[in-house]
Protein backbone atom coordinates (compact mmCIF):
# COMPACT_ATOMS: atom_id res chain seq x y z
CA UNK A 1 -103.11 18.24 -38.17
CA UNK A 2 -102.85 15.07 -35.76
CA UNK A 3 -102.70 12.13 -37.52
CA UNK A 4 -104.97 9.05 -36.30
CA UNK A 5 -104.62 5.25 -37.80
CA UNK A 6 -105.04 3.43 -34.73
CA UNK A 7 -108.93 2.21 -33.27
CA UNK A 8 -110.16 0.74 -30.09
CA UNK A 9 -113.75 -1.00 -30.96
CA UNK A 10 -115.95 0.30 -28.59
CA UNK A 11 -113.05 1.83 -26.35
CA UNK A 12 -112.59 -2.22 -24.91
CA UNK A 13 -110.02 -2.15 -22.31
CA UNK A 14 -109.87 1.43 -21.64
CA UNK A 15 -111.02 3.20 -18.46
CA UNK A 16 -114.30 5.00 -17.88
CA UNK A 17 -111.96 8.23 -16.67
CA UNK A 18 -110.14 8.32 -19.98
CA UNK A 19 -113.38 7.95 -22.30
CA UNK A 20 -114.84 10.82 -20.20
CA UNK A 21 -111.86 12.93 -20.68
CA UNK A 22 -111.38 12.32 -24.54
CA UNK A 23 -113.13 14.59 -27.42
CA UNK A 24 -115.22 14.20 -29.37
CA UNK A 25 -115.92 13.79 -33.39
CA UNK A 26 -119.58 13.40 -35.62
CA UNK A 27 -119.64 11.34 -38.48
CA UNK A 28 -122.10 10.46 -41.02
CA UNK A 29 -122.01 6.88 -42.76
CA UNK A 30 -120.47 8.03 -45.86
CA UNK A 31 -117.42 9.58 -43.89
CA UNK A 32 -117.56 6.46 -41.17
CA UNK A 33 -116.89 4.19 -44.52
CA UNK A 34 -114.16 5.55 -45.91
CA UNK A 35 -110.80 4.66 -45.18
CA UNK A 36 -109.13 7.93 -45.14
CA UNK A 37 -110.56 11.18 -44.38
CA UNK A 38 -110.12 14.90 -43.12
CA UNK A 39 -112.42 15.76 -39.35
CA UNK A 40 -112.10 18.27 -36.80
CA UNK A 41 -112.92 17.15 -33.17
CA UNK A 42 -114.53 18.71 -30.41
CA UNK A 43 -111.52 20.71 -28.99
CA UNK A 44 -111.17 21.70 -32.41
CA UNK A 45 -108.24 19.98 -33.31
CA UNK A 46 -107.75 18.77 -37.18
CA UNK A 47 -107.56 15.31 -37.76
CA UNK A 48 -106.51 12.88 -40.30
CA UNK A 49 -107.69 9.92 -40.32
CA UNK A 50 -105.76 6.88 -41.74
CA UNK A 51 -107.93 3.30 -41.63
CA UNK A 52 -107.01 0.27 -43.35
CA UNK A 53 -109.37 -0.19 -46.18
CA UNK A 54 -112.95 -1.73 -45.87
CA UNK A 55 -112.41 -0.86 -42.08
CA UNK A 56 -115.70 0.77 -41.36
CA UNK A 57 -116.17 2.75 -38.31
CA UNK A 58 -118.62 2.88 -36.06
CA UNK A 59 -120.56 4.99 -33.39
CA UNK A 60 -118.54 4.13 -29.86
CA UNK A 61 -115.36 3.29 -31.24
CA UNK A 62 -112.16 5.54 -29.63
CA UNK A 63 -109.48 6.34 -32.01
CA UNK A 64 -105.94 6.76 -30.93
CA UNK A 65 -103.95 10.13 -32.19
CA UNK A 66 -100.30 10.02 -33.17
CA UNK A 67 -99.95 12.04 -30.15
CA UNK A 68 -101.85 9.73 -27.57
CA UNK A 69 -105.09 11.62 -27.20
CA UNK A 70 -108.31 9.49 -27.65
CA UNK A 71 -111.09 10.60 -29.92
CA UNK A 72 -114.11 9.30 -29.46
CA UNK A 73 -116.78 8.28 -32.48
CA UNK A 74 -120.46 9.70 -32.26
CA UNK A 75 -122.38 8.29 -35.62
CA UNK A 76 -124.87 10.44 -37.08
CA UNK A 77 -128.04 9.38 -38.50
């Protein structure tokens, strides 16, 4: 399980190339508003994510893995 507690609103600052290149994970509102939560990306890879609280997420931010590898947000209805 990679472990994710860092976010980039909106992927600001980071290259086209590297947004292209970086998987992807679907959340509802209920898991985009909760602080800490289990999701598995589009590679397939277990995350767990670790927000300060009342940080809400939304669709188009990146998150930033332990390991380096960018996850990018897709919000579901």
């Amino acid at each position: 399980m990679l472990t994710v507690n860092k976010l980039v609103p909106q992927g600001r600052g980071l290259a086209p190339a590297l947004l292209k290149r970086a998987g992807q994970v679907e959340l509802d509102w209920d898991q985009r508003s909760r602080s800490r939560f289990d999701a598995t990306d589009s590679a397939g890879r277990t995350l767990g994510v670790f927000m300060p609280r009342g940080q809400v997420l939304r669709g188009g931010d990146v998150l930033v893995a332990e390991d380096g590898s960018l996850v990018r947000l897709v919000a579901q209805p």
